[in-house]
C-alpha atoms as a PDB file:
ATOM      1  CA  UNK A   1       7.613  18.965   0.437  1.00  0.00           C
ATOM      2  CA  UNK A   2       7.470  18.109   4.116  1.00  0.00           C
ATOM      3  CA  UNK A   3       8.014  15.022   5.376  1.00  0.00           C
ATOM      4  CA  UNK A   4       5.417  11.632   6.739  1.00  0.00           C
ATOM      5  CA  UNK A   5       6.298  12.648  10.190  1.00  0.00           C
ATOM      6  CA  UNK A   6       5.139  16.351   9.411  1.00  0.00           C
ATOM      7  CA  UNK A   7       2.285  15.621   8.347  1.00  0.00           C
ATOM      8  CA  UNK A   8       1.208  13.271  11.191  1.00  0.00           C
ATOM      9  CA  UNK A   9       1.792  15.675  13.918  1.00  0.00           C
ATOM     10  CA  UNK A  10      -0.132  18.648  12.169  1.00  0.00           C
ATOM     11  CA  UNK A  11      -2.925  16.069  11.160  1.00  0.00           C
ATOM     12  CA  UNK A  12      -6.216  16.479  12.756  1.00  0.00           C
ATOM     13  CA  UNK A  13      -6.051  13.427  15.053  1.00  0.00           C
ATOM     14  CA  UNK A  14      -9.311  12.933  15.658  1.00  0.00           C
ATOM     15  CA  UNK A  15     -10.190  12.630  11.835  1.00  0.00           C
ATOM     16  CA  UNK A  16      -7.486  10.680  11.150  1.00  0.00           C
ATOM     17  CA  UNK A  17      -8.401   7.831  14.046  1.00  0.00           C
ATOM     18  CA  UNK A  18     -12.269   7.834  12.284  1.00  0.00           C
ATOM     19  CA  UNK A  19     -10.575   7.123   9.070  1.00  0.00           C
ATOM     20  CA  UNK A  20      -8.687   4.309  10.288  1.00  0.00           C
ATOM     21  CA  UNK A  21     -11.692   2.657  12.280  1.00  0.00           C
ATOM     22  CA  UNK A  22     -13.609   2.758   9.382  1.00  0.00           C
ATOM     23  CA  UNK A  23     -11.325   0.874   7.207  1.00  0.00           C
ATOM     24  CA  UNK A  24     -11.025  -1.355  10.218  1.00  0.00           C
ATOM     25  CA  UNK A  25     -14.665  -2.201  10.182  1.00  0.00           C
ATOM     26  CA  UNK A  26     -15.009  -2.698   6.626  1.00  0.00           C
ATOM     27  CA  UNK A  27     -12.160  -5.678   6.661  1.00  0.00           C
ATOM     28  CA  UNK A  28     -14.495  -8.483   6.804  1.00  0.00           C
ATOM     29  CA  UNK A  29     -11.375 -10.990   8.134  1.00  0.00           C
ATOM     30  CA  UNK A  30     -10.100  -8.534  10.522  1.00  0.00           C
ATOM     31  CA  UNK A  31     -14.299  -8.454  11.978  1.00  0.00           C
ATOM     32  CA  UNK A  32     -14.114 -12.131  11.957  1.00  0.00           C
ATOM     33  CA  UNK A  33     -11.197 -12.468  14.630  1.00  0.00           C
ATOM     34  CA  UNK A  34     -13.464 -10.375  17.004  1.00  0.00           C
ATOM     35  CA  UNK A  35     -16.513 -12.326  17.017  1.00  0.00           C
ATOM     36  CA  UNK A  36     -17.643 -11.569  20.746  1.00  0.00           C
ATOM     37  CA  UNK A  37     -16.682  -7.729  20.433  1.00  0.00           C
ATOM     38  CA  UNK A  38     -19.354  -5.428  19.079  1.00  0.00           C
ATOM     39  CA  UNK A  39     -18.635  -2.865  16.266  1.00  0.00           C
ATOM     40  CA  UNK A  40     -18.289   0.122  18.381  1.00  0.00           C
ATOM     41  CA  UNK A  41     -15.813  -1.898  20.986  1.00  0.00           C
ATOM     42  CA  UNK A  42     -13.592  -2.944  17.917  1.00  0.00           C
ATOM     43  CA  UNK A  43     -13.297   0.481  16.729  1.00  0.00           C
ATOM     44  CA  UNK A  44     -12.698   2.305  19.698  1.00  0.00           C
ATOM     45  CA  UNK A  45      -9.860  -0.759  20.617  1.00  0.00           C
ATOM     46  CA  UNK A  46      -8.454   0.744  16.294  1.00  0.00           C
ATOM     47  CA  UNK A  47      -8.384   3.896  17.294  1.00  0.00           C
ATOM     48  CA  UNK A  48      -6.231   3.310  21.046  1.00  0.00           C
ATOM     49  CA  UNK A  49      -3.986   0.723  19.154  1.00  0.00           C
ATOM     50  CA  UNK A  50      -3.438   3.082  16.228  1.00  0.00           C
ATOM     51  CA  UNK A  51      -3.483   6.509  18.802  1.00  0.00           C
ATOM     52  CA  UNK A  52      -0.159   4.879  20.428  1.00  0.00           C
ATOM     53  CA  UNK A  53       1.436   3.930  17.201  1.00  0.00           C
ATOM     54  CA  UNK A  54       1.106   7.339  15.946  1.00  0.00           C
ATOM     55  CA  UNK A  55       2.753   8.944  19.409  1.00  0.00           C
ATOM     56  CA  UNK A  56       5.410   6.399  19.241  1.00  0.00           C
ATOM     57  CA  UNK A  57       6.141   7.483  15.644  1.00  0.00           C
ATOM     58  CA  UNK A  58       6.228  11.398  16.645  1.00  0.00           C
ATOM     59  CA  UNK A  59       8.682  10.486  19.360  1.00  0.00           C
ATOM     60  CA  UNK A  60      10.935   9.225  16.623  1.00  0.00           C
ATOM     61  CA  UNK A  61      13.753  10.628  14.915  1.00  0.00           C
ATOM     62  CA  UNK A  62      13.075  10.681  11.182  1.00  0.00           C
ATOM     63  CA  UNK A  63      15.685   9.249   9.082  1.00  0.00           C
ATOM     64  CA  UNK A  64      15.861  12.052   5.986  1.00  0.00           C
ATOM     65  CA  UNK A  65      15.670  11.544   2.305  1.00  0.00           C
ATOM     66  CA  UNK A  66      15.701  13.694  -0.777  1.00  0.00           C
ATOM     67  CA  UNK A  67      14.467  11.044  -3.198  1.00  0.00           C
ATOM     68  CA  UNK A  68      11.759   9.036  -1.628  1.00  0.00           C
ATOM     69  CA  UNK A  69       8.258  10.272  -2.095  1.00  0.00           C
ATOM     70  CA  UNK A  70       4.699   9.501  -1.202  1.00  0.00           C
ATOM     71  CA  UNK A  71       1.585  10.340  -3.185  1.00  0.00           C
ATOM     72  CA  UNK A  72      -1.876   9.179  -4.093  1.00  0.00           C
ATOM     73  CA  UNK A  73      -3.412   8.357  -7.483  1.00  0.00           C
ATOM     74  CA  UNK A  74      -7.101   7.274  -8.314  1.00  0.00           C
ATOM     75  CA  UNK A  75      -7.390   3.866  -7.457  1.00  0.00           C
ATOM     76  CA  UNK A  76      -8.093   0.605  -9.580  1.00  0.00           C
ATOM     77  CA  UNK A  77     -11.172  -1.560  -9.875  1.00  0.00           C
ATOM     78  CA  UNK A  78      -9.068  -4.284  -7.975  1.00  0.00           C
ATOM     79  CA  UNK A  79      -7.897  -1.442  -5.621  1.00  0.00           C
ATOM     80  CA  UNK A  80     -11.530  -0.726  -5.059  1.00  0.00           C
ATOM     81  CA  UNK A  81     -12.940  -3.653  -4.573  1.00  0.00           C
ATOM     82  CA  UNK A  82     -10.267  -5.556  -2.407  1.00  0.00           C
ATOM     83  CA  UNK A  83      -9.099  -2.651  -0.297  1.00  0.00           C
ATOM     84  CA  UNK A  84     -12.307  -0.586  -0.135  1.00  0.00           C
ATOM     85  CA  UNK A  85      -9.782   2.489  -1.450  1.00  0.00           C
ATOM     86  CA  UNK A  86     -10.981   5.193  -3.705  1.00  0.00           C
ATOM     87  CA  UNK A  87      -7.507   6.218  -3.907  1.00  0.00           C
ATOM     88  CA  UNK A  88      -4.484   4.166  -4.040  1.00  0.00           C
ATOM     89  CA  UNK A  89      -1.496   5.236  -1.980  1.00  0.00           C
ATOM     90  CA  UNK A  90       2.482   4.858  -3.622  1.00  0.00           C
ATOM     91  CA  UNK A  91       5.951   5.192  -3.237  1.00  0.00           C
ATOM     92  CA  UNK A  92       8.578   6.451  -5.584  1.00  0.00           C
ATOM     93  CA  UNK A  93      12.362   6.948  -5.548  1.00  0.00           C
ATOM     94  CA  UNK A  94      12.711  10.819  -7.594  1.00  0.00           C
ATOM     95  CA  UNK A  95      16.457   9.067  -8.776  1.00  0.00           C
ATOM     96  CA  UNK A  96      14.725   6.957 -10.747  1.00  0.00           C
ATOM     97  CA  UNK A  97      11.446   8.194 -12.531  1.00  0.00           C
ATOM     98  CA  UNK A  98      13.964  10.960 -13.535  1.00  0.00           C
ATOM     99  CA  UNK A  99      15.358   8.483 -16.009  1.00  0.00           C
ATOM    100  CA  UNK A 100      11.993   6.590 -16.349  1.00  0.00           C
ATOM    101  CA  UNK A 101       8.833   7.946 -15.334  1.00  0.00           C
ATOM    102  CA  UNK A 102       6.913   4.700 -15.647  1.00  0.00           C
ATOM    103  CA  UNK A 103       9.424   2.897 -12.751  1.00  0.00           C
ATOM    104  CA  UNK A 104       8.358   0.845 -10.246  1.00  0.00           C
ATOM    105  CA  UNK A 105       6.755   1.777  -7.114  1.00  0.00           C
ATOM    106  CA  UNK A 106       8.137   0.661  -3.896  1.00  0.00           C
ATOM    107  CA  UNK A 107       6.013  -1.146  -0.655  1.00  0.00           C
ATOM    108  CA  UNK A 108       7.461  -0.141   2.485  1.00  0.00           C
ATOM    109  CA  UNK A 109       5.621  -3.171   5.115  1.00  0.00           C
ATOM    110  CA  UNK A 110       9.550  -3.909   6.175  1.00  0.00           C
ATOM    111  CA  UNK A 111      11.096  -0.551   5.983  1.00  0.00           C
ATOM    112  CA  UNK A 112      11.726   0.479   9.757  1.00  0.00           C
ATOM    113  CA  UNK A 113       9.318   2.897  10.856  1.00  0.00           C
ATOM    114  CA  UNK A 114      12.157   6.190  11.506  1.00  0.00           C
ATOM    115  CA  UNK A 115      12.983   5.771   7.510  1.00  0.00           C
ATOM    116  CA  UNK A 116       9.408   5.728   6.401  1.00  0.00           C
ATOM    117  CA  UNK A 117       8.455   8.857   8.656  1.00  0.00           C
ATOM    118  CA  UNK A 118      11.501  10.994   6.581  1.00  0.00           C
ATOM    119  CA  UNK A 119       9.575  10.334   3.286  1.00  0.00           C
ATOM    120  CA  UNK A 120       8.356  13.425   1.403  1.00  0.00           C
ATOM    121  CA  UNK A 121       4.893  13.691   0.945  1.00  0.00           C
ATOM    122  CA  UNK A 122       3.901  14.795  -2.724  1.00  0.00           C
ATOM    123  CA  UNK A 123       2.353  18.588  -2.823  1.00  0.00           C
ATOM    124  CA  UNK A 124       0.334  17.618  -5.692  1.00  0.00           C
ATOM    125  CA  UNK A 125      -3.417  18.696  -5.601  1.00  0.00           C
ATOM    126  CA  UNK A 126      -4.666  15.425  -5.323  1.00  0.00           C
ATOM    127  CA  UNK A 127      -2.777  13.829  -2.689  1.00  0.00           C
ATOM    128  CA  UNK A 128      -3.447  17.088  -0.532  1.00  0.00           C
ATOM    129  CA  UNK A 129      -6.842  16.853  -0.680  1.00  0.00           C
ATOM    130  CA  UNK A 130      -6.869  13.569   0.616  1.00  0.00           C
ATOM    131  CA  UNK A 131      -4.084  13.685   2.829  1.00  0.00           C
ATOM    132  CA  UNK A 132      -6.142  11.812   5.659  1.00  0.00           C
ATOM    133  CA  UNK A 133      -6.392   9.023   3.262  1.00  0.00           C
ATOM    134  CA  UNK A 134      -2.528   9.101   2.758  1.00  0.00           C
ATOM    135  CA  UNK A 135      -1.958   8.786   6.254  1.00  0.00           C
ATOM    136  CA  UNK A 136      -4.330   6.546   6.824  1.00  0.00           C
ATOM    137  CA  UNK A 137      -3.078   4.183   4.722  1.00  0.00           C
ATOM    138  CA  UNK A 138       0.762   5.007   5.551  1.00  0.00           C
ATOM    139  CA  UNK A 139      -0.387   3.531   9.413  1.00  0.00           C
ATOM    140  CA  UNK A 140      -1.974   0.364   7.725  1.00  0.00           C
ATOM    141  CA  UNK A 141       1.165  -0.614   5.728  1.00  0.00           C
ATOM    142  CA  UNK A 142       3.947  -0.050   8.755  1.00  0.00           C
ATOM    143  CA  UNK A 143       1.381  -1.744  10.788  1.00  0.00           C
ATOM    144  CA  UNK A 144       1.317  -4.754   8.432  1.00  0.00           C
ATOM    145  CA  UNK A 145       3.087  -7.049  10.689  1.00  0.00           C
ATOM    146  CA  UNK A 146       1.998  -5.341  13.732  1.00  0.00           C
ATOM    147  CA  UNK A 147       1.453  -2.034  15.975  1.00  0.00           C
ATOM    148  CA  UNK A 148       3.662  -3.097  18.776  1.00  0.00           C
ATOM    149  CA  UNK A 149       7.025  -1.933  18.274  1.00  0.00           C
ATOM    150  CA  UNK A 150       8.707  -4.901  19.722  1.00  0.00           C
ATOM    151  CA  UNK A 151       6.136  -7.528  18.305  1.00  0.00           C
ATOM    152  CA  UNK A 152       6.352  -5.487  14.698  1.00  0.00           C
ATOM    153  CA  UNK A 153      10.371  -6.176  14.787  1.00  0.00           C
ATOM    154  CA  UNK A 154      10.333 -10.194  15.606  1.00  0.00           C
ATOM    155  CA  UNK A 155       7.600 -10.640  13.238  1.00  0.00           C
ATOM    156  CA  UNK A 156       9.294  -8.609  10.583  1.00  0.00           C
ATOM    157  CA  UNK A 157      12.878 -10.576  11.059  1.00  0.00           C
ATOM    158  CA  UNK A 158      10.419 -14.215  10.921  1.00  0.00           C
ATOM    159  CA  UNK A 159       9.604 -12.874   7.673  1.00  0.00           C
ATOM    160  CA  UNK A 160      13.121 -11.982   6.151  1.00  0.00           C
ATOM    161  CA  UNK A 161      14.173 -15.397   7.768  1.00  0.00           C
ATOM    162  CA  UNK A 162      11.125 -16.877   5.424  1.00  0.00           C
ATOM    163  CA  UNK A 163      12.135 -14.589   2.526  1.00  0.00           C
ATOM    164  CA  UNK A 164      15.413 -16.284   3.181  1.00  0.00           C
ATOM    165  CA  UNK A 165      14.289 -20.304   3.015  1.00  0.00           C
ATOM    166  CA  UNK A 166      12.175 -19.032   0.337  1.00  0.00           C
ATOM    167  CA  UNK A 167      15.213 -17.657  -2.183  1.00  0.00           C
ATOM    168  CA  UNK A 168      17.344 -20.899  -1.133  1.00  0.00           C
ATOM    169  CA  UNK A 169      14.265 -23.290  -2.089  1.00  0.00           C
ATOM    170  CA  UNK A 170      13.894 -21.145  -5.368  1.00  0.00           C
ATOM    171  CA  UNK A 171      17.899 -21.410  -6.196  1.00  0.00           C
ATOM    172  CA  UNK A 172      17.525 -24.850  -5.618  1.00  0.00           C
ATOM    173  CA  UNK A 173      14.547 -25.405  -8.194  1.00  0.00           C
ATOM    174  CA  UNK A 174      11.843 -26.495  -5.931  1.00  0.00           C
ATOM    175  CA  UNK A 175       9.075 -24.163  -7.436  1.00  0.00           C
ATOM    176  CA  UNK A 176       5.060 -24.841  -8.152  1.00  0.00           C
ATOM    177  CA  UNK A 177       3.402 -22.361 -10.650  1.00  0.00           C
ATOM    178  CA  UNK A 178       0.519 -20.261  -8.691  1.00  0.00           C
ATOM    179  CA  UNK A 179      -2.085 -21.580 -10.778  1.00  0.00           C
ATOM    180  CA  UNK A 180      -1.530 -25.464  -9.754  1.00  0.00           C
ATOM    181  CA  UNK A 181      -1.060 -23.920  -6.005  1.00  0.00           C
ATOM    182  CA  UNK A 182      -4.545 -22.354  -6.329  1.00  0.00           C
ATOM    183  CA  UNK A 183      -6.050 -25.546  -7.930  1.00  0.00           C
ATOM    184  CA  UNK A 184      -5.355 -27.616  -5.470  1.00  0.00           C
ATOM    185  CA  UNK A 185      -6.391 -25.479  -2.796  1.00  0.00           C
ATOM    186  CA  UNK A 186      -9.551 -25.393  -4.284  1.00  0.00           C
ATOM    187  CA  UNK A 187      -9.721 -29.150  -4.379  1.00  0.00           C
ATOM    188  CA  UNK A 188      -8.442 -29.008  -0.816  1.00  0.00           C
ATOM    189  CA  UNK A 189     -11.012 -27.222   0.512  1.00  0.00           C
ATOM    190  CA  UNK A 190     -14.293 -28.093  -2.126  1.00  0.00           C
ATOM    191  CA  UNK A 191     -14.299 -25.074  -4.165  1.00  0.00           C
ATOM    192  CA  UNK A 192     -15.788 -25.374  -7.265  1.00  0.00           C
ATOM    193  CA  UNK A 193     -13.426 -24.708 -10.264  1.00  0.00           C
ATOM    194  CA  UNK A 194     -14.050 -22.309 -12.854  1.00  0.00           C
ATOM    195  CA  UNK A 195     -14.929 -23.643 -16.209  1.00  0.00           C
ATOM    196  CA  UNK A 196     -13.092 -22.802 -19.494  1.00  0.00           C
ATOM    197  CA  UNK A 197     -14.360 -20.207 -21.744  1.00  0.00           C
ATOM    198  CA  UNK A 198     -12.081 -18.345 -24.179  1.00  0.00           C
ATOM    199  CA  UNK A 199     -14.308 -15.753 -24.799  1.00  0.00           C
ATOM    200  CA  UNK A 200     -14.786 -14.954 -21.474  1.00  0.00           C
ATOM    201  CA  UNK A 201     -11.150 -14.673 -20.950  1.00  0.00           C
ATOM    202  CA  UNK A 202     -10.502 -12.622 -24.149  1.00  0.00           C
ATOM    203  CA  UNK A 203     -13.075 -10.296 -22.656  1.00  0.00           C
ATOM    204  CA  UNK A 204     -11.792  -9.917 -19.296  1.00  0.00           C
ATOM    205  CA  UNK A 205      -8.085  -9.547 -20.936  1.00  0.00           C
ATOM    206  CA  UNK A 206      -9.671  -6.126 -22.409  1.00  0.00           C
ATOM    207  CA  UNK A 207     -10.601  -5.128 -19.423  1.00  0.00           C
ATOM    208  CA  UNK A 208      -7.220  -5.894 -17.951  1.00  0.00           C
ATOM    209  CA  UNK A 209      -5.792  -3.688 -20.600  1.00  0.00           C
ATOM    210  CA  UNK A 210      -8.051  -0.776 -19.811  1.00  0.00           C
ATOM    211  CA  UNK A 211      -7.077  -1.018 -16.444  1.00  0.00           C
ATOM    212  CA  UNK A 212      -3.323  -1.526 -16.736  1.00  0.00           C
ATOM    213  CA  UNK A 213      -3.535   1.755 -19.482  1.00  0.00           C
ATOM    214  CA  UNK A 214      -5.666   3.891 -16.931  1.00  0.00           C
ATOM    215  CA  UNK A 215      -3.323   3.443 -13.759  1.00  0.00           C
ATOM    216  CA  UNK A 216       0.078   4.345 -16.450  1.00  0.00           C
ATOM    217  CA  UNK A 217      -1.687   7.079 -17.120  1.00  0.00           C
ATOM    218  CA  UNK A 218      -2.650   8.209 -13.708  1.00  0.00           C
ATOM    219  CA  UNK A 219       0.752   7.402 -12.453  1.00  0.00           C
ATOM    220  CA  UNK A 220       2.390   9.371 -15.042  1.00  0.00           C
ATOM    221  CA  UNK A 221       0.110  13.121 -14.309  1.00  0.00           C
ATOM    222  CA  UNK A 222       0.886  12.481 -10.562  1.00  0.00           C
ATOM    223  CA  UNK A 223       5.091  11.873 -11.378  1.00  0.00           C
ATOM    224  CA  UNK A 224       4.541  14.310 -13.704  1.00  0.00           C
ATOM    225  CA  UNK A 225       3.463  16.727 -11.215  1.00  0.00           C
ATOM    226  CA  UNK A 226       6.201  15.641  -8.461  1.00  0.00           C
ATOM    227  CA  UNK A 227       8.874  16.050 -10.847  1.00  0.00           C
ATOM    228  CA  UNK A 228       7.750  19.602 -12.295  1.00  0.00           C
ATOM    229  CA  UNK A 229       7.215  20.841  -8.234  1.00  0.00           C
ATOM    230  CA  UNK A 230      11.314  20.505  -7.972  1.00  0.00           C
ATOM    231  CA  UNK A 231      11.996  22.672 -11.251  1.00  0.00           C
ATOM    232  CA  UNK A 232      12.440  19.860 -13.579  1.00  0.00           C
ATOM    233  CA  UNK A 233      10.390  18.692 -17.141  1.00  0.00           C
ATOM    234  CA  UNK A 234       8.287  15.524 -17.210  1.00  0.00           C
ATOM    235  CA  UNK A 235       8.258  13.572 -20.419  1.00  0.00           C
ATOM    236  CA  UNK A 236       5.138  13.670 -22.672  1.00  0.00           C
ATOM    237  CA  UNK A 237       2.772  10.589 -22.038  1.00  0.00           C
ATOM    238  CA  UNK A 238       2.937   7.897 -24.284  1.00  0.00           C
ATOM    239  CA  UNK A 239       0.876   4.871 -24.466  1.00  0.00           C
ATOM    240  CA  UNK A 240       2.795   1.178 -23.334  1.00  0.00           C
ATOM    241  CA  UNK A 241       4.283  -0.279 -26.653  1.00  0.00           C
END
């Protein structure tokens, strides 16, 4: 398997700066901080930003790993819908799907960029195929909290500072449950609130479940796959109990 930082510098540049202006464009919040730009000026300013991120990142030395690995796997409804992604991409740690296939998957918005270009990129068929969207979506999570390398490493320490109040706060019991945090924002700003109906919510638990049971699946043939491409057996699927 070859590595993030492989990949970017035998990627077809120009392809891969479309791709990323495109999913620019189709944030809707990320439009709305531009309102005097046109859509051709905020997509050519995407693909400049993004451009210098990616020679920055080739001018890196890659931190290795034999155990982290990228791939893609059809995406979700929610995936779909809220990230405009017909494929979804994830991170695994080989160490640990050996013991349990059905681990979880790992975000990487605070991992520093040289570790993130030494992860192995999956050789399975489907991530191939779409290895533009792969790295396209690799640039939009390290470029979470920014592009700039200096303005990417203050934000990211704010945010372990935050993490930090935030785990004290919780140790000391000061906690709200989401769903009164989301009611009164609602209130806050005059949003209607959704009416009670068991039914309903029966019915859109089902669909829940189909979901949850589709992406196990999916994650499993694409771990499946990973694990078999370094000579070793993948468990038989098996349905959540």
């Amino acid at each position: 398997m070859k590595t993030v930082q492989e990949h970017l510098r035998e990627a077809d540049r120009d392809k891969l700066l479309d791709a990323v202006a495109y999913d620019t464009i189709c944030n809707s919040l990320l439009l709305l901080e531009y309102p005097d730009k046109t859509i051709a000026e905020i997509q050519e300013t995407s693909k400049m930003r993004m451009n210098e991120l990616i020679e920055h990142l080739l001018s890196l030395e890659a931190v290795p790993t034999d155990c982290m690995v990228l791939y893609m796997v059809p995406a979700t409804s929610f995936d779909q819908q809220f990230n405009h992604e017909e494929r979804s991409l994830c991170l695994i740690d080989l160490s640990e799907i050996r013991n349990d296939i059905y681990s979880t998957s790992y975000a990487f918005e605070l991992t520093d960029w040289a570790e993130t270009l030494g992860y192995l990129v999956a050789d399975n068929k489907l991530t191939q195929d779409y290895i533009t969207d792969l790295l396209t979506q690799y640039l939009h999570e390290i470029s979470f909290f920014g592009a700039d390398p200096e303005l990417h490493r203050e934000e990211v320490e704010s945010v372990y500072a935050e993490l930090d109040q935030a785990m004290k706060e919780i140790d000391e019991g000061h906690t709200i449950p989401a769903e009164d945090v989301f009611e009164e924002l609602r209130k806050e700003h005059g949003l209607p609130l959704d009416e009670k109906d068991e039914k309903l919510d029966e019915l859109k638990s089902r669909i829940t479940e189909a979901e949850i049971r589709f992406n196990r699946y999916c994650q499993w043939r694409e771990r499946s796959r990973i694990l078999e491409s370094v000579g070793e057996t993948a468990p038989e699927f098996r349905e959540e109990e």
